[in-house]
N, C-alpha and C. Protein backbone atom coordinates (compact mmCIF):
# COMPACT_ATOMS: atom_id res chain seq x y z
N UNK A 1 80.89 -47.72 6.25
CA UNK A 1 79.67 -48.39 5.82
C UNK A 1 78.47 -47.49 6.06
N UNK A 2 77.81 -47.74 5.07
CA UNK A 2 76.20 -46.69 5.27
C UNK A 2 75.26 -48.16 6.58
N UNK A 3 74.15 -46.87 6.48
CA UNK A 3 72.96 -47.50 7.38
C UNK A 3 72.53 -48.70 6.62
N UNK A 4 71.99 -48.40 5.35
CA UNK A 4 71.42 -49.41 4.19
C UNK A 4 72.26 -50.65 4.11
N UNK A 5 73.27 -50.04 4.03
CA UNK A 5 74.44 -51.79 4.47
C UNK A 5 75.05 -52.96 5.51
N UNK A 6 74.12 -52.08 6.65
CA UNK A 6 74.13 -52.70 8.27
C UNK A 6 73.35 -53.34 8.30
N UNK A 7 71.60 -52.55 8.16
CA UNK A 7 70.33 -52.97 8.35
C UNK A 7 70.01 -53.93 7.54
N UNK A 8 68.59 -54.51 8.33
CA UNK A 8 67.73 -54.97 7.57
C UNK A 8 66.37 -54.86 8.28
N UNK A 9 65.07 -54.96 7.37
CA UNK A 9 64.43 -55.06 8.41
C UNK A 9 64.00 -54.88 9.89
N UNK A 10 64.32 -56.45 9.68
CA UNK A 10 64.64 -57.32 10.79
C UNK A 10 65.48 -56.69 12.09
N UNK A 11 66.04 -55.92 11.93
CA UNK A 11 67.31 -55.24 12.73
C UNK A 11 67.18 -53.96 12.95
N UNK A 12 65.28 -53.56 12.85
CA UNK A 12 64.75 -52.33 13.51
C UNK A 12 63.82 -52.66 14.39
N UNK A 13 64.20 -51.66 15.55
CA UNK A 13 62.97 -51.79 16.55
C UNK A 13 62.31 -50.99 16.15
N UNK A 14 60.96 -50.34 15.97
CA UNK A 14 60.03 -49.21 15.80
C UNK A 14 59.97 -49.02 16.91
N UNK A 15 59.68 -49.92 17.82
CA UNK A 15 59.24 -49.34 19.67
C UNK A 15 60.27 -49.60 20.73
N UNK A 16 60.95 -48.75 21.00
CA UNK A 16 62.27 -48.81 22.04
C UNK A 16 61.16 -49.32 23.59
N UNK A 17 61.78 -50.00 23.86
CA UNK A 17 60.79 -49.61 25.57
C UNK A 17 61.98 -49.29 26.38
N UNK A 18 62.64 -48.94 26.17
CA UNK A 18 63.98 -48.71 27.13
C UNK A 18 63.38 -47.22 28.08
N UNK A 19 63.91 -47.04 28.73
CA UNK A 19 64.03 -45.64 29.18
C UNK A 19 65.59 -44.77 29.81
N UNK A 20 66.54 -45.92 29.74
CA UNK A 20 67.44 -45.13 29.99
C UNK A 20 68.40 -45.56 29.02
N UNK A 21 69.88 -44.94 28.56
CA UNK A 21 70.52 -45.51 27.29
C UNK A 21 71.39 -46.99 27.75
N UNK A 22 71.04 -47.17 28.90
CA UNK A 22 71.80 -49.14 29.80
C UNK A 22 70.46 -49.69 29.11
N UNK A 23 69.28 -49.55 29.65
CA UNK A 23 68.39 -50.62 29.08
C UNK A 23 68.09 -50.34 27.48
N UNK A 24 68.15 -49.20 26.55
CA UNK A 24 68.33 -49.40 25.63
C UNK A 24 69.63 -50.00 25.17
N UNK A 25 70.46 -50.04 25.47
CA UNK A 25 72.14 -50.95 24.89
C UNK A 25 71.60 -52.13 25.20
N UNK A 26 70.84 -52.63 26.65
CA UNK A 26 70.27 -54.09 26.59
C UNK A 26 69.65 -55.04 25.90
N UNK A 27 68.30 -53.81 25.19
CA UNK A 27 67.40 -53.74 24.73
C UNK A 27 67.74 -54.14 23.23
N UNK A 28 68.71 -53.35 22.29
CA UNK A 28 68.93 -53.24 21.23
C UNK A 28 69.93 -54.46 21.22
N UNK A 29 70.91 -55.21 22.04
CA UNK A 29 71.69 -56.17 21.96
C UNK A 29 71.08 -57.68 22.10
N UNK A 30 69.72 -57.19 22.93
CA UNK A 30 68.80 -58.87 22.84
C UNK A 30 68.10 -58.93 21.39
N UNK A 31 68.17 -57.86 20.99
CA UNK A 31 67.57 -58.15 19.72
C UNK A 31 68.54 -58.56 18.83
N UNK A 32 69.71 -58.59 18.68
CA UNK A 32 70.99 -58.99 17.90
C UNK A 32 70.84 -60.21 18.15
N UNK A 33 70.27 -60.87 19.44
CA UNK A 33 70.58 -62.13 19.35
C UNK A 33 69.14 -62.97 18.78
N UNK A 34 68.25 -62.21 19.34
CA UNK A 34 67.25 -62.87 18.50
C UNK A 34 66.78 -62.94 17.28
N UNK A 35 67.31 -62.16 16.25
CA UNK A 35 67.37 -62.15 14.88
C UNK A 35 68.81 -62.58 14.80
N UNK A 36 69.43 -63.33 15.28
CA UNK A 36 70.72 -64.41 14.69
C UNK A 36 71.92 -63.80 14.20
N UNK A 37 72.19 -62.13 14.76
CA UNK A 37 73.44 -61.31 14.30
C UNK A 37 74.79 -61.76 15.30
N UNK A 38 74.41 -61.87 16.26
CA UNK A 38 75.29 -62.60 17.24
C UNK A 38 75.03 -63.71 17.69
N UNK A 39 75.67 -64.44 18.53
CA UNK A 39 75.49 -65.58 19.10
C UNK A 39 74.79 -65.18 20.93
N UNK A 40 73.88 -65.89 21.45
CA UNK A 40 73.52 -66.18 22.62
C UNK A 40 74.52 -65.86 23.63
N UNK A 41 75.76 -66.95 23.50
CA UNK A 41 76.79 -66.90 24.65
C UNK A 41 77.81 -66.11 24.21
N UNK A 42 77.42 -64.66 23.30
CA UNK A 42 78.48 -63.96 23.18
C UNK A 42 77.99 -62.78 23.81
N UNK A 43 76.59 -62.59 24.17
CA UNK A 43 75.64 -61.71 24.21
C UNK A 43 76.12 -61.00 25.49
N UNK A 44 76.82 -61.25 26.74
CA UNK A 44 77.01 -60.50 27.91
C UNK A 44 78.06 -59.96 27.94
N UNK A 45 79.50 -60.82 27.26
CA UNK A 45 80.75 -59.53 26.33
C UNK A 45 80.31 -58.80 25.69
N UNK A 46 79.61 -59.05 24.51
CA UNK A 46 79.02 -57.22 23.87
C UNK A 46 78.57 -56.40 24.95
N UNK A 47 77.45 -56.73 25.26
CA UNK A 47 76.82 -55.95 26.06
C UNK A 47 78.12 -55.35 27.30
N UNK A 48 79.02 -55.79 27.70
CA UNK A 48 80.13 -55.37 28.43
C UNK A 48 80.95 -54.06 27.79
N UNK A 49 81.46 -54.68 26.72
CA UNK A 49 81.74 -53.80 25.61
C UNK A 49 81.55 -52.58 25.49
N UNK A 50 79.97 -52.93 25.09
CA UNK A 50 79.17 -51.66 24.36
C UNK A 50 79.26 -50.36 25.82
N UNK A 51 79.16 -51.32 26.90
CA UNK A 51 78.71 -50.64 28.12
C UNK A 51 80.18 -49.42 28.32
N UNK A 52 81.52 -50.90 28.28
CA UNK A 52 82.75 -50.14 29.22
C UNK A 52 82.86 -48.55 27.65
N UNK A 53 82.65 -48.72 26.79
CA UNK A 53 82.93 -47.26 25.60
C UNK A 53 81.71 -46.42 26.00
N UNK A 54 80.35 -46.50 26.28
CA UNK A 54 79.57 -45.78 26.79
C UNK A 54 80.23 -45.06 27.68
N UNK A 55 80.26 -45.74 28.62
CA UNK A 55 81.17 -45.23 30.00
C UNK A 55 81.90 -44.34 30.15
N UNK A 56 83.24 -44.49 29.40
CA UNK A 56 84.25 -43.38 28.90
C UNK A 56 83.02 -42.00 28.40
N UNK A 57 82.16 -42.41 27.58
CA UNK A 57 81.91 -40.97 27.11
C UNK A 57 80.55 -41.15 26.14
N UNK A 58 79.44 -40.43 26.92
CA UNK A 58 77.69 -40.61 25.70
C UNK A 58 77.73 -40.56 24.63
N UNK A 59 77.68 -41.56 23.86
CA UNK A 59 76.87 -41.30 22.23
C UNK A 59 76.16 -40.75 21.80
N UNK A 60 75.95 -39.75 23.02
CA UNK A 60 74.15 -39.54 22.55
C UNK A 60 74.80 -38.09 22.25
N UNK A 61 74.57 -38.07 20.89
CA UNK A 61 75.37 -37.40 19.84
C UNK A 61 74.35 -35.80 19.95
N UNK A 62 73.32 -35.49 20.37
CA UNK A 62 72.51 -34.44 20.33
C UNK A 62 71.11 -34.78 18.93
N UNK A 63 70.51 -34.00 18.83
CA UNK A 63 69.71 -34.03 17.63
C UNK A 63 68.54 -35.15 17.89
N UNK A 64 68.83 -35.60 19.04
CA UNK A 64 67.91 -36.96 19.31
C UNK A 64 68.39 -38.51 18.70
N UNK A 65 70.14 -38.29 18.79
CA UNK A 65 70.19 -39.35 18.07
C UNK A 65 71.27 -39.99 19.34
N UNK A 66 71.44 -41.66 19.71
CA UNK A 66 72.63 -42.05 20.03
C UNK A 66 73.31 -42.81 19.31
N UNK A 67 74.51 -43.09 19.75
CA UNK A 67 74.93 -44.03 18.72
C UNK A 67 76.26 -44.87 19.65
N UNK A 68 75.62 -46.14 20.39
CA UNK A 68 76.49 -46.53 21.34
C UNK A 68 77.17 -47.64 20.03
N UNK A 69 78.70 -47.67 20.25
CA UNK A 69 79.23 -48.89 19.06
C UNK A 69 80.51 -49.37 20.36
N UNK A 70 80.94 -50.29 19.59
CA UNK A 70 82.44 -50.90 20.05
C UNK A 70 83.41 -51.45 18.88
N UNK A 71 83.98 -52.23 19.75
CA UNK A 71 84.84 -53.08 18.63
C UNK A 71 84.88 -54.15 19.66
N UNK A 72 84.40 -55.26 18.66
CA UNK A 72 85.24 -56.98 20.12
C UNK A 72 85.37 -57.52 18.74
N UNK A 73 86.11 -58.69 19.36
CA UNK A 73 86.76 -60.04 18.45
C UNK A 73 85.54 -60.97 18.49
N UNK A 74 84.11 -60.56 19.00
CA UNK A 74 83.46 -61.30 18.78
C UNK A 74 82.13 -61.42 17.30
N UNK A 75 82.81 -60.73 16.25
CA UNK A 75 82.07 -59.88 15.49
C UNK A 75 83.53 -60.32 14.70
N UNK A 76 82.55 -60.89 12.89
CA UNK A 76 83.68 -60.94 11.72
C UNK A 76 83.43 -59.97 10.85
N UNK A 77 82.08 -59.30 10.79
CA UNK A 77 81.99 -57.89 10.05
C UNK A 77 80.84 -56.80 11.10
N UNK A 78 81.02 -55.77 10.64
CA UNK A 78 80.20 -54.74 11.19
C UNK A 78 78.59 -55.08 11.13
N UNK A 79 78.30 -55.16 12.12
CA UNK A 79 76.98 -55.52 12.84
C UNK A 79 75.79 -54.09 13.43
N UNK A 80 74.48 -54.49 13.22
CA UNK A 80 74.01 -52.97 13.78
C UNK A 80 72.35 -53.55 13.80
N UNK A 81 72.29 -52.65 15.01
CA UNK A 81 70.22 -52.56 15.37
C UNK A 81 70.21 -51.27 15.09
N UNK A 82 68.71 -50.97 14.84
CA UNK A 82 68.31 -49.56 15.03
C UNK A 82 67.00 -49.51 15.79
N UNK A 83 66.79 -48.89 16.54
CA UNK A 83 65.74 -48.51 17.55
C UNK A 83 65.22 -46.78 17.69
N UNK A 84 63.66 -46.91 17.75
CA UNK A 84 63.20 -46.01 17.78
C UNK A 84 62.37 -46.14 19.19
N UNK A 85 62.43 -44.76 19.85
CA UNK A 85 61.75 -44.78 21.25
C UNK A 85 60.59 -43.20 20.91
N UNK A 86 59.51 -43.56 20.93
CA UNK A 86 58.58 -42.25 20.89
C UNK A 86 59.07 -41.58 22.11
N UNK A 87 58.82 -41.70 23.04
CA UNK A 87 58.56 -41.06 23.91
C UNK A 87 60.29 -40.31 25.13
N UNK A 88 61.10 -41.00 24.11
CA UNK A 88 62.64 -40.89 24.35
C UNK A 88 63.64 -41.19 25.42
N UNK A 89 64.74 -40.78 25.36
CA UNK A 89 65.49 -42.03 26.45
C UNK A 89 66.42 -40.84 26.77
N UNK A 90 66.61 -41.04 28.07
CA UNK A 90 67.67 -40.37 28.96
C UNK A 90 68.85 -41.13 28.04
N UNK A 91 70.01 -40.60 27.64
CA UNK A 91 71.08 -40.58 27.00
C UNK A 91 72.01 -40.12 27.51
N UNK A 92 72.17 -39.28 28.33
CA UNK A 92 73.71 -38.37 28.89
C UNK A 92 73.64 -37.81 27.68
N UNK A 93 72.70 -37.20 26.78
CA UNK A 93 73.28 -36.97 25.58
C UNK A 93 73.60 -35.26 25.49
N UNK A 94 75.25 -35.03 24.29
CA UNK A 94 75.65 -33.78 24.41
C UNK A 94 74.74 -32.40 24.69
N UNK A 95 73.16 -32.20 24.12
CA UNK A 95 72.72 -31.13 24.24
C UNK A 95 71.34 -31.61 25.10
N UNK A 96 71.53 -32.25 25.67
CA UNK A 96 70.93 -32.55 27.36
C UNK A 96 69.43 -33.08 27.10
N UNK A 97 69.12 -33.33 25.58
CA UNK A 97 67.63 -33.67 25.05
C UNK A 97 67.81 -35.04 25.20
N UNK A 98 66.43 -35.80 25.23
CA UNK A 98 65.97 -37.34 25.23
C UNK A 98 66.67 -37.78 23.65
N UNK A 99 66.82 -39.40 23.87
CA UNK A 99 66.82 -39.53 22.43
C UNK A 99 66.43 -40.09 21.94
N UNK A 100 65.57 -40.15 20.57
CA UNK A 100 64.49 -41.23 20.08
C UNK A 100 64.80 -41.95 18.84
N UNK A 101 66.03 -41.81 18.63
CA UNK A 101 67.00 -42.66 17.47
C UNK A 101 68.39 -43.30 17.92
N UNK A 102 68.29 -44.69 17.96
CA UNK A 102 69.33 -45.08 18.14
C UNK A 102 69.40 -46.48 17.79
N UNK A 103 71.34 -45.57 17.04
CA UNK A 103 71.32 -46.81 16.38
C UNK A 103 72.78 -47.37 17.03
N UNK A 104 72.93 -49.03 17.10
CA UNK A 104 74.26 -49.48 17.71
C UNK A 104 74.83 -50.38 16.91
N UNK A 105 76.10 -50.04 16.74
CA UNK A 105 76.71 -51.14 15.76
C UNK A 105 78.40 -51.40 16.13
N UNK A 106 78.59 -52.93 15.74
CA UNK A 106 79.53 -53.19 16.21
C UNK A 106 80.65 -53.66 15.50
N UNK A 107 81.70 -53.66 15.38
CA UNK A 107 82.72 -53.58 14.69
C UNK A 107 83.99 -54.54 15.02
N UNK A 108 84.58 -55.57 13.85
CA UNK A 108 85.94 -56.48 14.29
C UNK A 108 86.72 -55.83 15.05
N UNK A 109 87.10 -56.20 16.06
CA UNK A 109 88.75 -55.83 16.87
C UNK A 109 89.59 -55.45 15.91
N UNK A 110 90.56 -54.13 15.55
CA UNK A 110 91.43 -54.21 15.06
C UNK A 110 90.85 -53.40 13.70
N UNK A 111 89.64 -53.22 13.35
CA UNK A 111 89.46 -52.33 12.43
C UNK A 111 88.70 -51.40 12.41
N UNK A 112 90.17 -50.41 13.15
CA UNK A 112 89.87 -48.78 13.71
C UNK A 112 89.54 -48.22 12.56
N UNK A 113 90.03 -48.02 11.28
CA UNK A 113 89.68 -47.16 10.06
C UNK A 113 87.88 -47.37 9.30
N UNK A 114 88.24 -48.95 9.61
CA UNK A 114 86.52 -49.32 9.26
C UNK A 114 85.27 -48.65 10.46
N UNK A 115 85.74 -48.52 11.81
CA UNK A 115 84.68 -48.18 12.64
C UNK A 115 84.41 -46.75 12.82
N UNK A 116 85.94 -45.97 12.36
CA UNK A 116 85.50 -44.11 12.26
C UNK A 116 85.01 -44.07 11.25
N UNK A 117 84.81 -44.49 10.07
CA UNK A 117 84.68 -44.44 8.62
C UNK A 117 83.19 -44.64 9.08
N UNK A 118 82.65 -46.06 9.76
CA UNK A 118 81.17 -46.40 10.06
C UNK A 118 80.36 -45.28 10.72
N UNK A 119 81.31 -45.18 12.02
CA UNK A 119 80.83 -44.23 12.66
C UNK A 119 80.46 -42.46 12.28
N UNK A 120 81.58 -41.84 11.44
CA UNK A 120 81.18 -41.01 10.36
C UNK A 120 80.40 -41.10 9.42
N UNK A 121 79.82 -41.83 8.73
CA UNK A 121 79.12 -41.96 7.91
C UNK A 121 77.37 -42.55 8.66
N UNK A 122 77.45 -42.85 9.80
CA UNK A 122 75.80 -43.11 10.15
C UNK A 122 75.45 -41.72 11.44
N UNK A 123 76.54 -41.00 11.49
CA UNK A 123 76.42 -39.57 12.29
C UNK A 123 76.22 -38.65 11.44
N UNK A 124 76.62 -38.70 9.93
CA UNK A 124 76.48 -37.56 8.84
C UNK A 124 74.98 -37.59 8.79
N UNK A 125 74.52 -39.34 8.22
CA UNK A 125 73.78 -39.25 7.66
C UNK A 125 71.86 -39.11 8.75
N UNK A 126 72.35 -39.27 10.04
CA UNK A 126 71.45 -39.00 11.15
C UNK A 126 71.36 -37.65 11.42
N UNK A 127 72.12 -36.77 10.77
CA UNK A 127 72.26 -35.63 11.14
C UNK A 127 71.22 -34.68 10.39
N UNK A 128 70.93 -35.37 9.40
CA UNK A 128 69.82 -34.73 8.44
C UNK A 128 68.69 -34.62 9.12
N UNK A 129 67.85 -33.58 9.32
CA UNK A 129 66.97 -33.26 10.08
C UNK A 129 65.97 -33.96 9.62
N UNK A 130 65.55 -33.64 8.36
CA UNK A 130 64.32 -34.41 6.98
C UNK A 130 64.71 -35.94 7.56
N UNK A 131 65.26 -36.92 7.11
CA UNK A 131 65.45 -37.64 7.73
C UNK A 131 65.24 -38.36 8.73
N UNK A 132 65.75 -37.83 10.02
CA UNK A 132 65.59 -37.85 11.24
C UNK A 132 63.59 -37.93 11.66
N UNK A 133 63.53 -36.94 10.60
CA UNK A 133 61.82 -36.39 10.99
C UNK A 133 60.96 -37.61 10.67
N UNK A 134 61.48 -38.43 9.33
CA UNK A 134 61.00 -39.25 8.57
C UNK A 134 60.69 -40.64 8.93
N UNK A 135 61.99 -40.85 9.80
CA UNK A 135 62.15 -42.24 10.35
C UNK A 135 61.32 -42.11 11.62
N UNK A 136 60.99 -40.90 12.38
CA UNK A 136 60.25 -40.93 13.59
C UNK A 136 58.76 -41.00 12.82
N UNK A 137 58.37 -40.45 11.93
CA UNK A 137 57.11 -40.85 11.31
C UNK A 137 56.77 -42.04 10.73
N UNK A 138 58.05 -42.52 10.23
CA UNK A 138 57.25 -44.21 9.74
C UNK A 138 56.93 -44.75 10.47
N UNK A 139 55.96 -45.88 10.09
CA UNK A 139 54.67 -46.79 10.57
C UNK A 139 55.36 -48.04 10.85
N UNK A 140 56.83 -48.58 10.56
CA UNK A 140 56.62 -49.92 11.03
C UNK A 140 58.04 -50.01 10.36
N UNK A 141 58.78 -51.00 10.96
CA UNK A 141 60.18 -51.03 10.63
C UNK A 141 60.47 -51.60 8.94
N UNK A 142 59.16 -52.23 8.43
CA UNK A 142 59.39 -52.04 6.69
C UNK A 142 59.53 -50.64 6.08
N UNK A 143 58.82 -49.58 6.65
CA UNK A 143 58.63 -47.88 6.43
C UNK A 143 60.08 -47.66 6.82
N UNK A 144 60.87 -47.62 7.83
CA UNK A 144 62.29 -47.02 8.15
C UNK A 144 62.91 -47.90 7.12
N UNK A 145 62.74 -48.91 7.03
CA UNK A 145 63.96 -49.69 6.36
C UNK A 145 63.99 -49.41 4.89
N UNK A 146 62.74 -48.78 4.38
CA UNK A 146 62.99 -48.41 2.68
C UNK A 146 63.30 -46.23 3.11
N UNK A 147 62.95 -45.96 4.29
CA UNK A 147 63.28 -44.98 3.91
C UNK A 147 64.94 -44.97 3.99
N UNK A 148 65.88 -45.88 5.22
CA UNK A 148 67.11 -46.26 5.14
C UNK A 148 67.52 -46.32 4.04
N UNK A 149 67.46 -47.36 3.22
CA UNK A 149 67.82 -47.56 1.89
C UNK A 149 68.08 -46.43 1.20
N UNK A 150 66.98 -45.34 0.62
CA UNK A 150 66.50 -43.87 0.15
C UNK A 150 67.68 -42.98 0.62
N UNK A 151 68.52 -43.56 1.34
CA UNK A 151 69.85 -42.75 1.74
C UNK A 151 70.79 -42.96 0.67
């Protein structure tokens, strides 16, 4: 799945306040629940989730981007926030830089081909520098979300 087919809107932060990539996974998962992508009392298994695959190993893919995901049975299709932090977030990330793009998305139990396929395709397309540059310059999560689309 592309970015344009996760997002909406609604399902961008422009202003991360996180500062480390735990309170951003916090951060980006209370917002799942407050725009109605998950449920309330499912909200501390994801967040478990998202945490125990962090754990194993950083998302924080280099380039300034992370990309914490999972898979639970609590999710009937692929789910996703995107968050932007100016001022950037400790990540553990591979080339030891802050990161000021991140996006998390979550995926049915059981569909491994759908979540490398997801996961390849929103790492290709973050990888574009232009891009990358573009979404840190827009003004407001209507600005990311048509430049998303533009993918």
């Amino acid at each position: 799945m592309l970015l344009g087919e996760i997002l909406t809107e609604k399902q961008i932060i422009p202003a991360l306040n996180a500062s480390d990539r735990w309170e951003a996974i916090e951060e980006l998962i209370d917002h799942l629940v407050s725009c109605d992508r998950i449920r309330g009392e499912d909200r501390d298994a994801i967040a478990g989730v998202v945490k125990k695959r962090e754990t194993s190993m950083s998302t924080g893919i280099g380039f300034g981007v992370g990309i914490p995901h999972a898979s639970t049975d609590l999710v009937d299709e692929v789910i996703g926030v995107f968050g932007r932090s100016a001022q950037g977030i400790n990540f553990d990330a591979l080339d030891n830089k802050p990161v000021k793009l991140v996006m998390l998305f979550l995926v049915p139990q059981g569909q491994f081909q759908k979540h490398l396929h997801t996961l390849a395709n929103i790492a290709k397309t973050l990888h574009d520098s232009e891009f990358r540059s573009a979404l840190c310059e827009a003004e407001s999560a209507a600005a990311m979300e048509k430049i998303i689309n533009s993918k």
